[in-house]
Protein backbone atom coordinates (compact mmCIF):
# COMPACT_ATOMS: atom_id res chain seq x y z
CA UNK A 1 0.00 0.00 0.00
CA UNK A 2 2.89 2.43 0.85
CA UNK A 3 4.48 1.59 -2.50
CA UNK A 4 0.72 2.45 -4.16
CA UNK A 5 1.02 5.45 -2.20
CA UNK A 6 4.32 6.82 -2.98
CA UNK A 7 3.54 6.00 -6.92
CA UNK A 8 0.11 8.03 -6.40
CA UNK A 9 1.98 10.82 -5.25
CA UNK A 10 4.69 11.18 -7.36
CA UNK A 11 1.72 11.11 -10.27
CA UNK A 12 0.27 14.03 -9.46
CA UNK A 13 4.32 16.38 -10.12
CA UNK A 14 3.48 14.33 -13.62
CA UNK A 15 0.10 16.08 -14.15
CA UNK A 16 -0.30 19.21 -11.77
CA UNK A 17 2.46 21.84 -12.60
CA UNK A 18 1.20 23.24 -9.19
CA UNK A 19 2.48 20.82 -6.98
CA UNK A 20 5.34 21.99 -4.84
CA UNK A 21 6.35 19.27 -2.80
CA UNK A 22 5.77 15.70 -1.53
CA UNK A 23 4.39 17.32 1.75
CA UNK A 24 2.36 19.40 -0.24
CA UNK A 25 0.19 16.67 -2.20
CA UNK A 26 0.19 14.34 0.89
CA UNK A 27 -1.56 16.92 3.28
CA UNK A 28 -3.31 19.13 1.25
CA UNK A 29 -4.30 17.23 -2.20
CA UNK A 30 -8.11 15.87 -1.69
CA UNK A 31 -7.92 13.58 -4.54
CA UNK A 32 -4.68 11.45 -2.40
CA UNK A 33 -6.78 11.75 0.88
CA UNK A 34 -9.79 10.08 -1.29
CA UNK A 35 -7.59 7.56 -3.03
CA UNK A 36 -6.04 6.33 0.52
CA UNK A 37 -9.37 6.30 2.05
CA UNK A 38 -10.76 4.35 -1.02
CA UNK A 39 -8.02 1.75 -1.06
CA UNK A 40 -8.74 1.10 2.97
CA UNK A 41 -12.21 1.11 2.06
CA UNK A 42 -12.17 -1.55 -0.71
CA UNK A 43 -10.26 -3.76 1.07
CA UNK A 44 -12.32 -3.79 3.85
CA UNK A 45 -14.73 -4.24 1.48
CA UNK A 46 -12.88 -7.21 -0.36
CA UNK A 47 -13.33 -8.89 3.08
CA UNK A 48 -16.90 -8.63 3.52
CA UNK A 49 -16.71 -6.24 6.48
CA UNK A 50 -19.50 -4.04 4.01
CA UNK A 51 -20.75 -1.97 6.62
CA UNK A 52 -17.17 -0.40 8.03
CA UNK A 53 -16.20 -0.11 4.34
CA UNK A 54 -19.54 2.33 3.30
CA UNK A 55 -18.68 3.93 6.44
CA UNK A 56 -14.99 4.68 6.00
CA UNK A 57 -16.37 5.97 2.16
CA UNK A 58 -18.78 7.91 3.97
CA UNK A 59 -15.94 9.22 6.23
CA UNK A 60 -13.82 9.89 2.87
CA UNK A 61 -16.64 12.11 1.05
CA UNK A 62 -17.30 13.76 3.71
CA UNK A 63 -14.13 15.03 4.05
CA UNK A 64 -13.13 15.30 0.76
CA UNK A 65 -16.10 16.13 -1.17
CA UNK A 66 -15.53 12.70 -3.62
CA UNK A 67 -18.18 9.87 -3.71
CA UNK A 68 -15.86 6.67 -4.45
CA UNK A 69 -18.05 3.44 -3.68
CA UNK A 70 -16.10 0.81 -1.71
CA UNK A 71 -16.72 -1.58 -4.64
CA UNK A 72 -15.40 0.01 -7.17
CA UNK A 73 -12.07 -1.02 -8.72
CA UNK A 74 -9.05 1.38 -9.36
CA UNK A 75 -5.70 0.87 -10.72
CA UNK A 76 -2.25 2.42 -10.06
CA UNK A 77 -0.99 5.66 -10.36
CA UNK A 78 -4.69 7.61 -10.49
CA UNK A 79 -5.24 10.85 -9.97
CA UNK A 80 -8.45 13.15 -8.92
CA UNK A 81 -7.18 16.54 -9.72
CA UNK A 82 -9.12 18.99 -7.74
CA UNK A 83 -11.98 16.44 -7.02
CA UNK A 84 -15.31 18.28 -5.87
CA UNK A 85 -18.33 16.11 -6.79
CA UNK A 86 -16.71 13.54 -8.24
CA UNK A 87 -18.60 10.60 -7.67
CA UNK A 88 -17.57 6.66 -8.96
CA UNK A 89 -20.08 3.84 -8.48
CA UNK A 90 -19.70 0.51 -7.52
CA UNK A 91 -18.74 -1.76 -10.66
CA UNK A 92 -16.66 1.21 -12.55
CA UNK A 93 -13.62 -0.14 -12.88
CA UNK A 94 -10.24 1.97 -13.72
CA UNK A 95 -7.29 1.26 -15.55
CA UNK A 96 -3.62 2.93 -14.54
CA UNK A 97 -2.34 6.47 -15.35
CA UNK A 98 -6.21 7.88 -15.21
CA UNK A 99 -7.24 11.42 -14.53
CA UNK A 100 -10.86 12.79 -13.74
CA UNK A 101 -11.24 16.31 -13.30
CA UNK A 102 -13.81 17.70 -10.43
CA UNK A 103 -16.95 17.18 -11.54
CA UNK A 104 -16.83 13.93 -13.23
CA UNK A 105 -19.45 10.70 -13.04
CA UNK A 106 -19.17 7.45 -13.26
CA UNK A 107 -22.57 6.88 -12.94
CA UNK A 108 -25.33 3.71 -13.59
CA UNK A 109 -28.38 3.65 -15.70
CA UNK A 110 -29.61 0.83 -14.36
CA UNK A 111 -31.03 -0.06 -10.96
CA UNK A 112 -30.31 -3.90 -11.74
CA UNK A 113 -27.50 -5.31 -10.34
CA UNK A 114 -24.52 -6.65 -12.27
CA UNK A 115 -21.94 -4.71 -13.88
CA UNK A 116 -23.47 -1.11 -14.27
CA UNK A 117 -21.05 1.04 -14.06
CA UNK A 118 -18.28 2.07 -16.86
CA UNK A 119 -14.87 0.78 -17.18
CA UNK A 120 -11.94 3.18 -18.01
CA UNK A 121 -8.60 1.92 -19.93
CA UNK A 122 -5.43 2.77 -19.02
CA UNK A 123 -4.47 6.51 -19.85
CA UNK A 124 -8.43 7.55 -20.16
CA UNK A 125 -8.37 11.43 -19.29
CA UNK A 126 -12.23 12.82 -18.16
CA UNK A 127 -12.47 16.62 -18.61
CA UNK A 128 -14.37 18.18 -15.70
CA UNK A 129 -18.26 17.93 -14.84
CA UNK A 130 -17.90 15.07 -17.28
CA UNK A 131 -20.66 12.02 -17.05
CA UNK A 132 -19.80 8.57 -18.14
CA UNK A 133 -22.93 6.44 -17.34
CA UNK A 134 -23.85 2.58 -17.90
CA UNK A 135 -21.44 -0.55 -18.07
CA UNK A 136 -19.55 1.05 -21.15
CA UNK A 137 -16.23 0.99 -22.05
CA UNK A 138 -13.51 4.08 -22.23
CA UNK A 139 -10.82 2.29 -24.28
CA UNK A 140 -6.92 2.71 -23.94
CA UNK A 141 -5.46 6.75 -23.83
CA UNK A 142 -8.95 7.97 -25.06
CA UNK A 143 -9.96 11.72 -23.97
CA UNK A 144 -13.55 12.51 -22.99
CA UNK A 145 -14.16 16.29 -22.96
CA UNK A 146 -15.37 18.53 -20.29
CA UNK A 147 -19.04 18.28 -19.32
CA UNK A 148 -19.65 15.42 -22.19
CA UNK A 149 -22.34 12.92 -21.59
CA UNK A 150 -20.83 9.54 -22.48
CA UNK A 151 -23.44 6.77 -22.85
CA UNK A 152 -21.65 4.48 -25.51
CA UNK A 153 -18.00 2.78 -26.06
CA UNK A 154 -15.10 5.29 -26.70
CA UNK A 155 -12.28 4.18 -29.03
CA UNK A 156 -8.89 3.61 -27.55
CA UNK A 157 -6.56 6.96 -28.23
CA UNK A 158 -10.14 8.13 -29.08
CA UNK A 159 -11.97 12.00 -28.45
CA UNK A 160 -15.63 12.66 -27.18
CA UNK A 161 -17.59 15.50 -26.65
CA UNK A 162 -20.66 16.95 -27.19
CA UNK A 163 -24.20 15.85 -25.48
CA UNK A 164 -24.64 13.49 -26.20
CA UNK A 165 -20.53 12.43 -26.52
CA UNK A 166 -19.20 11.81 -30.43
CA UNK A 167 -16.13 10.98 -31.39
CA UNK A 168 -14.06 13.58 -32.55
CA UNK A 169 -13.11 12.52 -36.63
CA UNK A 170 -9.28 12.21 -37.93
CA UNK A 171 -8.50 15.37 -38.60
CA UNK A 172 -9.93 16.93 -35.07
CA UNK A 173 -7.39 14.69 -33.53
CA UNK A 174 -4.78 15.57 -35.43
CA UNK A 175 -5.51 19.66 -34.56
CA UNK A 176 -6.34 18.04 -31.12
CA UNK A 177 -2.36 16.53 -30.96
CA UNK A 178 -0.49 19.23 -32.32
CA UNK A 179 -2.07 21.59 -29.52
CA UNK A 180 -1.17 19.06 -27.08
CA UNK A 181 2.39 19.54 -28.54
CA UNK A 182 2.16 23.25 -27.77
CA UNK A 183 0.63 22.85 -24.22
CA UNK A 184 -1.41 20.45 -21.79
CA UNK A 185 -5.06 21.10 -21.69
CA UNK A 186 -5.75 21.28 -17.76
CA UNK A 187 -9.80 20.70 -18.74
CA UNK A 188 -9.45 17.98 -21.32
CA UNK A 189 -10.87 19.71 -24.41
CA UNK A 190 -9.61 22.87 -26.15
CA UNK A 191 -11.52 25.24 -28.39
CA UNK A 192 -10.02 23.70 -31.96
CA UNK A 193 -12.62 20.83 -30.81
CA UNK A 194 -15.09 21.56 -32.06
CA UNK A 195 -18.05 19.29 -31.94
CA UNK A 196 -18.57 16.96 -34.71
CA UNK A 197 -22.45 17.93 -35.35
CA UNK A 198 -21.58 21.49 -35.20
CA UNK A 199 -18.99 20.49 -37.89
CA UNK A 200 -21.69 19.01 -40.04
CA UNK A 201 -23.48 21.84 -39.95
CA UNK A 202 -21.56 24.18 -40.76
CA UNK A 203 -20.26 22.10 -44.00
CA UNK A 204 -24.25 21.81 -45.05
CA UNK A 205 -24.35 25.61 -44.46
CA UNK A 206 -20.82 26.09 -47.06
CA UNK A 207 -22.46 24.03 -49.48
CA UNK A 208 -25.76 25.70 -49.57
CA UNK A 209 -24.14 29.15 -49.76
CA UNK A 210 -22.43 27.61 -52.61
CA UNK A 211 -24.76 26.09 -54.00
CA UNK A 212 -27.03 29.57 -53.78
CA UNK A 213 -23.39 31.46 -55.70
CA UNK A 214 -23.35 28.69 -58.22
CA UNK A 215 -27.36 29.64 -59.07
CA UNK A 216 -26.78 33.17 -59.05
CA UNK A 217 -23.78 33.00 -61.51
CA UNK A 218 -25.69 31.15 -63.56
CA UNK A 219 -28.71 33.14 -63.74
CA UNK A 220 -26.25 35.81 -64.56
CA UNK A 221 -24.96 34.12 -67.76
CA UNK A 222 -28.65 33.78 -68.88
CA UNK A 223 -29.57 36.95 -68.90
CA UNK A 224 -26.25 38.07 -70.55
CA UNK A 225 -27.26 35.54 -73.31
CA UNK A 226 -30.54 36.92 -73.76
CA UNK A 227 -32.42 34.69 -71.50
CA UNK A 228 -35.88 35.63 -69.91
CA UNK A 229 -35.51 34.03 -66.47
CA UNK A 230 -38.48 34.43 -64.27
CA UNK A 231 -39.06 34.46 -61.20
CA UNK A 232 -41.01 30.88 -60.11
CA UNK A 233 -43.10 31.03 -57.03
CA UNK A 234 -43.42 33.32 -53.87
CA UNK A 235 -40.08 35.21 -52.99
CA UNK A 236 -37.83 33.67 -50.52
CA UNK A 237 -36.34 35.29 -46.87
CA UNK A 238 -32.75 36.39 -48.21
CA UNK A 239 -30.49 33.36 -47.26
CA UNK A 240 -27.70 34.50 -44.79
CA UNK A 241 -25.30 31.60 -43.97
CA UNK A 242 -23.06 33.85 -41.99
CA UNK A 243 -25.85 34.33 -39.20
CA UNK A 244 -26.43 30.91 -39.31
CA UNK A 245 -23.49 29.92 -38.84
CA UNK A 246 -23.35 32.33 -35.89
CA UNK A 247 -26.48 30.90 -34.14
CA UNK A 248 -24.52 26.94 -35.00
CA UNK A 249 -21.49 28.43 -32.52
């Protein structure tokens, strides 16, 4: 457990450029004082003493303001950076070298028993006031952006955001990697992610704008030829794909 412990802590001088010292993140990181509290707690749990288990995670959110169920499986080297209302149910289970952010869920959808709860692969950052709910599956160094509502599987080395979560396409994680070359985003998601059905839409809106040139160029050339074009039916609103755009954003 000391081992577990010292690993922990030297985690966090890997992901928090705040942190000082090893005194520091021992007495004054909440996300360490849950983690030690959780690891007590599951192995009580692990030897069917249930009731001193919920109590010692009862113990642990109260003082620390994170919800980690006794039953609930975590791996080495995690790290709850900040940690207010963070809250991880009983069957999530979590890989090694995670973060969560404050905020995040690993919530049920169910109230049946049985696995219920997501599992996160090793790597798996969760941007803050993230949810990940129902006995899913984060895959391997995959991203999941701040306040994202996760419901299905997520790729391994794989983006989501949005509400409901999509995965970020190709060429968003490429943008996404070379700003991660210029800087570590503390929140998990930057603003050159954009989300994907935002991204649709504006592409329907560039090719209806060009679409509307293409018709007005050609109506042009008519009428240069000597063409009677007519008007056909009632006159349209003026299309403006610039405020529509806007009101996408």
């Amino acid at each position: 457990m000391l081992q577990h412990l010292r690993e922990d802590i030297r985690s966090v001088f890997d992901r928090d450029p705040a942190a000082r010292s090893f005194w520091e993140v021992l007495t004054c990181y909440p996300g360490i004082h849950a983690l030690i509290l959780h690891r007590l707690a599951h192995w009580l749990w692990g030897r069917q003493l249930r009731w001193l288990a919920r109590f010692t995670a009862h113990f642990s959110r109260w003082f620390t303001g994170i919800e980690i169920h006794p039953g609930a499986t975590i791996g080495r080297r995690f790290f709850i950076d900040h940690g207010m209302g963070v809250v991880i149910g009983e069957t999530a289970v979590i890989g090694d070298d995670v973060t969560l952010y404050h905020g995040v869920t690993l919530g049920g959808t169910s109230w049946n028993k049985g696995k219920r709860h997501p599992t996160l692969g090793d790597r798996v950052v969760v941007g803050a006031g993230a949810k990940v709910l129902g006995p899913i599956t984060v895959g391997e160094g995959a991203k999941v952006g701040s306040n994202a509502v996760v419901t299905r599987d997520v790729p391994a080395g794989a983006t989501a955001v949005g509400i409901p979560a999509r995965i970020l396409d190709a060429e968003q994680r490429e943008r996404e990697a070379q700003a991660a070359r210029l800087g570590f985003s503390a929140y998990a998601v930057g603003q050159d992610q954009d989300d994907p059905l935002a991204r649709a839409i504006h592409g329907l809106l560039d090719h209806a704008a060009e679409t509307d040139r293409r018709l007005a160029l050609l109506l042009e050339h008519l009428q240069a030829a000597g063409v009677q074009v007519e008007d056909v039916g009632e006159k349209r609103d003026h299309f403006d794909p610039q405020y529509l755009s806007k009101i996408v954003d």
